[in-house]
Protein backbone atom coordinates (compact mmCIF):
# COMPACT_ATOMS: atom_id res chain seq x y z
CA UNK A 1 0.00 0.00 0.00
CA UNK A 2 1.70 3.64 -1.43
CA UNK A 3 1.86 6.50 1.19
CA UNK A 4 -0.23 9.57 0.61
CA UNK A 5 1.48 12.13 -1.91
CA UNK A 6 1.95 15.71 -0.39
CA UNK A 7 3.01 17.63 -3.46
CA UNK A 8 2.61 21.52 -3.74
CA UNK A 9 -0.23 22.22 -5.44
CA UNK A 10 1.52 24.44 -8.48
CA UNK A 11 4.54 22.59 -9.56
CA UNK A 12 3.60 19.15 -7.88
CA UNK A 13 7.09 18.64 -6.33
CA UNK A 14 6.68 16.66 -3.02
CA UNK A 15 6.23 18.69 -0.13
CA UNK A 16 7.58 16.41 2.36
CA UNK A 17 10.22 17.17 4.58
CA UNK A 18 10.25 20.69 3.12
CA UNK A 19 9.17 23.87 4.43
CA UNK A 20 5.81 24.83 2.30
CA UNK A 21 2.86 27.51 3.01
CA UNK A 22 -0.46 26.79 3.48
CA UNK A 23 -2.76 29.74 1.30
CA UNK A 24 -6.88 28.92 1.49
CA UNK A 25 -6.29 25.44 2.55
CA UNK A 26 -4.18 24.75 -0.13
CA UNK A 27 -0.24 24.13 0.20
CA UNK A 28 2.35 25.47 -2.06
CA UNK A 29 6.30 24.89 -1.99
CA UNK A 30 8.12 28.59 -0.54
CA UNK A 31 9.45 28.76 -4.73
CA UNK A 32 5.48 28.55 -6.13
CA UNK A 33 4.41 30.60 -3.21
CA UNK A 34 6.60 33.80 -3.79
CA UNK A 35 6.47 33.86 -8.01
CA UNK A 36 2.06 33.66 -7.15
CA UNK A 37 1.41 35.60 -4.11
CA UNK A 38 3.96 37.65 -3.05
CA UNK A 39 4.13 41.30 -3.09
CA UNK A 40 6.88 43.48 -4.85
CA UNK A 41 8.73 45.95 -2.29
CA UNK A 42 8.04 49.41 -2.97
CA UNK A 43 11.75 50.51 -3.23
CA UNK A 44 13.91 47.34 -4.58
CA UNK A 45 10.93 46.39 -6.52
CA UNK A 46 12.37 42.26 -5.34
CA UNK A 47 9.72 40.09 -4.45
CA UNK A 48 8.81 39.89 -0.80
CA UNK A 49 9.39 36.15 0.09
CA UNK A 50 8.38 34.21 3.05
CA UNK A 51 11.51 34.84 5.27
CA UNK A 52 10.56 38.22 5.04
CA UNK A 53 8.44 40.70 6.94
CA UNK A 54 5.78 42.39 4.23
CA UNK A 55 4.99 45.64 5.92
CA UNK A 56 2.32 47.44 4.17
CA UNK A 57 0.76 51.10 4.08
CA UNK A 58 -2.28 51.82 1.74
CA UNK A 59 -1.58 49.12 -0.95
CA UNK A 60 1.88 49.99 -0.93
CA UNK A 61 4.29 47.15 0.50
CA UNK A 62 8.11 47.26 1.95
CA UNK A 63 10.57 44.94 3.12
CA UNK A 64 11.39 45.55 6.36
CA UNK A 65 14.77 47.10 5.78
CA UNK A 66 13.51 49.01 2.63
CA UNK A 67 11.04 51.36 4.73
CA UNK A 68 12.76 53.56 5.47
CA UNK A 69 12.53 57.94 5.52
CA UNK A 70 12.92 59.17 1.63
CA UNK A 71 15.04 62.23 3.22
CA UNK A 72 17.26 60.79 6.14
CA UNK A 73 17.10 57.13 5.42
CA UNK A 74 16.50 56.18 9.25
CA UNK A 75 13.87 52.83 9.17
CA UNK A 76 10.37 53.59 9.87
CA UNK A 77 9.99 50.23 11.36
CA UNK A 78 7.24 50.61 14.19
CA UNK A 79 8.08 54.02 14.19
CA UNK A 80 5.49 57.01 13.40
CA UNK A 81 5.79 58.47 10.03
CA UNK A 82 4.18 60.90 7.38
CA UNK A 83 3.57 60.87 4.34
CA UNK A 84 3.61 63.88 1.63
CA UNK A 85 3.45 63.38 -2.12
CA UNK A 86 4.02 59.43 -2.28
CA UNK A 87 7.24 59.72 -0.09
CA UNK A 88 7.37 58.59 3.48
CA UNK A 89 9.12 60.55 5.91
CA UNK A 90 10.09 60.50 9.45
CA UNK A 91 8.49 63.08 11.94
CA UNK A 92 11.45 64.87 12.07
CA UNK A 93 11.93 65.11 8.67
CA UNK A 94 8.56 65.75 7.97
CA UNK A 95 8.15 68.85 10.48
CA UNK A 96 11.34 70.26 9.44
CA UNK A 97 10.28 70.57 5.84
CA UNK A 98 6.06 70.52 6.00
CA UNK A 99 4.89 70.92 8.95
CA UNK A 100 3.08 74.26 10.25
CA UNK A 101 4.28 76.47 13.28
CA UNK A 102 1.99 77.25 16.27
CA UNK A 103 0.61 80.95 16.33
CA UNK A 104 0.51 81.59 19.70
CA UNK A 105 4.25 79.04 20.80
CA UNK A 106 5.56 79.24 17.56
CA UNK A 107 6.70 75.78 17.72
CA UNK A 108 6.31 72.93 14.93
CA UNK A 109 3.46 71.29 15.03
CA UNK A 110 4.00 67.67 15.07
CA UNK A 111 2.09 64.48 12.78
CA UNK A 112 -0.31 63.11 14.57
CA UNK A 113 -1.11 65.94 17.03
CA UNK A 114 -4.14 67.35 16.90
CA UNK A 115 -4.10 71.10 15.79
CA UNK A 116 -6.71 74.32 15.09
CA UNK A 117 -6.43 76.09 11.84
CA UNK A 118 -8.26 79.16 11.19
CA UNK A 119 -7.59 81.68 8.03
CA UNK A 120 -4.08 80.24 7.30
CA UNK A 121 -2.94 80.12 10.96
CA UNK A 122 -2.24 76.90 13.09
CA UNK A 123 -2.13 76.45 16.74
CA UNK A 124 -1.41 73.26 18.45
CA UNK A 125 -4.73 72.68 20.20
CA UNK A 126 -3.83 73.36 23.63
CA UNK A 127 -2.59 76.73 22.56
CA UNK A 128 -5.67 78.23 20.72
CA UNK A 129 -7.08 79.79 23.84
CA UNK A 130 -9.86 82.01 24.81
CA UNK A 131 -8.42 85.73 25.45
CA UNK A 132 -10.62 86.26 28.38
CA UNK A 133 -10.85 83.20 29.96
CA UNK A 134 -7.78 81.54 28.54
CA UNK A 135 -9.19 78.17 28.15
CA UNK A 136 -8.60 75.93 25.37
CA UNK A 137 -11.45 76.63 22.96
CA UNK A 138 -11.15 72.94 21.10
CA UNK A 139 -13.82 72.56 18.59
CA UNK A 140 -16.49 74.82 20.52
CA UNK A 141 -17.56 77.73 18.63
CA UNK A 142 -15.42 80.47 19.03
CA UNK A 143 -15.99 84.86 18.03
CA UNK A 144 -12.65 86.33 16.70
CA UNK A 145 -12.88 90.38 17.89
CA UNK A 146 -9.10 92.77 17.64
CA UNK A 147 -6.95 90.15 16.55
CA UNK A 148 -7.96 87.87 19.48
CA UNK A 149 -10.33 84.80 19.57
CA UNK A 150 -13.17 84.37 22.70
CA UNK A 151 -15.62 81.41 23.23
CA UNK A 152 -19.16 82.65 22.68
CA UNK A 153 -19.87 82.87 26.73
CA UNK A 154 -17.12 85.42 27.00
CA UNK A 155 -17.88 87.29 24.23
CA UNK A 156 -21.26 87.90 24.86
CA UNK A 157 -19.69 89.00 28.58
CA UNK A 158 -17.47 91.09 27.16
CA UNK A 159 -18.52 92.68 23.93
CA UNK A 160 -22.70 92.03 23.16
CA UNK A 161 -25.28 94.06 23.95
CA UNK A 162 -28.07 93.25 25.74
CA UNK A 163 -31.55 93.14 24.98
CA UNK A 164 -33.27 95.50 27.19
CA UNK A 165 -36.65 93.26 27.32
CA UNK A 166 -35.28 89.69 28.57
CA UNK A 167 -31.88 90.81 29.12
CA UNK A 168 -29.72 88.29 27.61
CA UNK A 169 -27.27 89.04 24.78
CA UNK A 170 -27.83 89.94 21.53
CA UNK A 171 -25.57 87.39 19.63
CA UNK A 172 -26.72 87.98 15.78
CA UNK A 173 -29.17 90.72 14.23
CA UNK A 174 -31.05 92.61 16.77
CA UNK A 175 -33.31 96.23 16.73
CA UNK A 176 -32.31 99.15 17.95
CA UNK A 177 -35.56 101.65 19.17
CA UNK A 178 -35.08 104.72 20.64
CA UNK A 179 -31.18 103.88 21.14
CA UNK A 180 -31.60 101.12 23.02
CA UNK A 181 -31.27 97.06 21.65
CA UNK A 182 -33.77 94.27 21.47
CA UNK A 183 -33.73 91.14 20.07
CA UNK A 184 -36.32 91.07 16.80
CA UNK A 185 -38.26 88.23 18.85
CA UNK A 186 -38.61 90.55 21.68
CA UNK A 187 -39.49 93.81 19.76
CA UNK A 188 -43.22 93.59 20.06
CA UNK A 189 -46.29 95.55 20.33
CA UNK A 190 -47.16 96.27 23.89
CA UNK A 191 -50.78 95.62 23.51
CA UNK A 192 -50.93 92.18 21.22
CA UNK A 193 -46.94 91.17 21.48
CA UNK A 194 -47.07 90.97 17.66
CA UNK A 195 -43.44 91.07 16.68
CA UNK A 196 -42.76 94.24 15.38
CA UNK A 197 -39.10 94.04 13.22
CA UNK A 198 -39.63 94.60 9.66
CA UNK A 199 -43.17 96.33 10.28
CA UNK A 200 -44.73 99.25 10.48
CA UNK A 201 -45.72 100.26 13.97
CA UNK A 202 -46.06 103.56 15.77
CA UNK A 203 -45.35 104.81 19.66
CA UNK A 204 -47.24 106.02 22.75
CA UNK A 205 -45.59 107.33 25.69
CA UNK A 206 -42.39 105.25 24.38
CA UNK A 207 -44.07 102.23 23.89
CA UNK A 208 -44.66 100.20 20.42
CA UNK A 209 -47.88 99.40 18.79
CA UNK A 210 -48.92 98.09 15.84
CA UNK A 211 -50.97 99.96 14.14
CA UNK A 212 -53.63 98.15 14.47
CA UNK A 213 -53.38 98.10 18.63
CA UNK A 214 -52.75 101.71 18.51
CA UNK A 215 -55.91 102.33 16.10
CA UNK A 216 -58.67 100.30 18.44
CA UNK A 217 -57.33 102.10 21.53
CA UNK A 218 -56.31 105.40 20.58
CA UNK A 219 -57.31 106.37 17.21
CA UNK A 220 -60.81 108.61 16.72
CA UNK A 221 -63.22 106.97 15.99
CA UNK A 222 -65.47 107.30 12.47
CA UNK A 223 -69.19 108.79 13.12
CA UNK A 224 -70.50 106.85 9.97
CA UNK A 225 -68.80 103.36 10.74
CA UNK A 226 -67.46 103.97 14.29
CA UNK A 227 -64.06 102.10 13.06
CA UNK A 228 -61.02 103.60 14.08
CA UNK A 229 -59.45 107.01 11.90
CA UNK A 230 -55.47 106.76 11.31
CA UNK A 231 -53.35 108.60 9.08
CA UNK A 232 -50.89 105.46 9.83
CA UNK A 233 -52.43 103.13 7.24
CA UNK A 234 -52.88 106.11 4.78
CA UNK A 235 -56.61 106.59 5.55
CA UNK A 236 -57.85 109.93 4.22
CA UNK A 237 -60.75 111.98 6.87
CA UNK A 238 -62.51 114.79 7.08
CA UNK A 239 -63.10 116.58 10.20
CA UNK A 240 -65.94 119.02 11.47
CA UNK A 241 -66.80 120.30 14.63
CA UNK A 242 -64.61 117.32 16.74
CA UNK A 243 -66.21 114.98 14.70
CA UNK A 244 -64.44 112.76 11.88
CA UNK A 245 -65.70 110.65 8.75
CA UNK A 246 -63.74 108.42 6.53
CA UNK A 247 -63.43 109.81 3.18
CA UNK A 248 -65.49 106.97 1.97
CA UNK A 249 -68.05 107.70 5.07
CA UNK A 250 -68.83 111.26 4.69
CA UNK A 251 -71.92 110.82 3.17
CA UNK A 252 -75.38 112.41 2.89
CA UNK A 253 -77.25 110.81 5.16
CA UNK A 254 -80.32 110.84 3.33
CA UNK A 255 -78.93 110.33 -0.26
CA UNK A 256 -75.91 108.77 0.56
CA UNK A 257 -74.36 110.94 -1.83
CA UNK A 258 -70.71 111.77 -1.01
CA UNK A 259 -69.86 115.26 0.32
CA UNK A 260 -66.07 115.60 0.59
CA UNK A 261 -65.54 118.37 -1.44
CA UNK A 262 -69.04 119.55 -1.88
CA UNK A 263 -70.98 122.07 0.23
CA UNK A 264 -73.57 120.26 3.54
CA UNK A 265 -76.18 121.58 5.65
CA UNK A 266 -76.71 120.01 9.07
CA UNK A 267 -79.53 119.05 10.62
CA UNK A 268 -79.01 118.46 14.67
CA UNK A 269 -76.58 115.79 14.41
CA UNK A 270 -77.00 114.76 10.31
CA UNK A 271 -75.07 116.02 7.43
CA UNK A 272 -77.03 116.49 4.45
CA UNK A 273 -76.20 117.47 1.02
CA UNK A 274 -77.70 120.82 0.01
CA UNK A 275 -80.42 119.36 -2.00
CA UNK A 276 -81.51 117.07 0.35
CA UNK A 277 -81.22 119.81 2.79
CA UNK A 278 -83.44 122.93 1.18
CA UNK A 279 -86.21 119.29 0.89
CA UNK A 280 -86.08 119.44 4.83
């Protein structure tokens, strides 16, 4: 009875007492192996064989003395590195010649480290600091004011105005009425709160109304359809003897005929047109 043949699966030369790899399952002498599977080193551009490491970095593959800095030579082996344009480099190598300097310490700031860049500057991120409070502003938002930079609680400490209804800072937009700030939300008519920013309104004793507000409690009122008389919303009126009409309203009371313009007779409290009048 013949003993079971072990041969690499490629070239069929018996695997026994050799040293062979085992790929999905399947076995292959170290010869087959390397000519298949393995990967070409980045710099020698030699095959990458099985008594060699295969170090790797996106798709790209080294042998463990090849990868090495592109500027200094030094081996990157479980070392940090950078990379810039296809080359790897070193972290010295790569601050010396890429790497941006810190606003505020002026040093380099390293690979890896986490930094804050704002309109062409860098700061290493324990250096981009509130100017008031001088706390590390990190990724909160932050209000640049004179050259300096201030989280949003200290600038609205420092440099907002307030709204003089709730009190709390105006951060973006805002009214200003009779010199003094409001937030649009708060500007509002005293007698409906209607917001009043972007409207037209008018004032009593300092205080906003709409027009509307201001017509039902202080406006005349009309003696033909007792609705409010304002000039505000560009209604024409005629007045006699403290009493007011609407354009539209001054009317003969018997004929209906419209006397703005035209002579009247009264009649205790009626205005008539003259015709209707001499009738009486």
């Amino acid at each position: 009875m013949s003993a079971e043949r072990f041969d690499c699966h490629y070239c069929k030369e018996s695997l026994l007492g050799k040293k062979y790899i085992l790929k999905e399952d399947t076995q292959y002498c170290t010869k087959c192996y390397e000519n298949l599977f393995a990967n070409s080193c980045d710099e020698c551009t030699l095959p990458i064989g099985c008594n060699s490491k295969d170090l790797s970095y996106k798709e790209r593959h080294w042998h463990d003395q090849c990868f090495k800095c592109a500027k200094c030579s030094r081996s990157l082996v479980e070392k940090a590195f950078a990379a810039k344009d296809e080359l790897l480099l070193c972290t010295d190598c790569y601050s010396h010649e890429y790497s941006s300097k810190c606003n505020t310490c002026k040093k380099t700031i390293m690979p890896g480290s986490r930094k804050m860049e704002y309109k062409g500057n860098s700061w290493h991120e324990t250096c981009f600091l509130c100017q008031r409070c001088q706390q590390p502003i990190g990724t909160k938002s932050f209000i640049p004011k004179d050259n300096g930079y201030f989280c949003v609680q200290c600038y609205e400490k420092q440099f907002a105005y307030q709204c003089c209804a709730c009190k709390k800072a105006i951060t973006t937009g805002g009214v200003t009425y009779q010199d003094k700030p409001w937030h649009r939300e708060c500007f509002q008519c005293i007698g409906c709160k209607k917001q009043l920013a972007g409207q037209r309104f008018t004032s009593r004793e300092n205080y906003p109304y709409c027009l509307e507000c201001f017509s039902n409690l202080y406006a005349k009122k009309c003696v033909g359809c007792t609705k409010p008389i304002t000039s505000l919303a560009g209604s024409k009126y005629t007045s006699f003897e403290e009493r007011q009409w609407h354009s539209e309203c001054f009317t003969c009371m018997q004929c209906s005929v419209s006397l703005v313009g035209r002579g009247f007779l009264t009649q205790r409290d009626d205005i008539l047109c003259t015709d209707c009048g001499r009738e009486k």
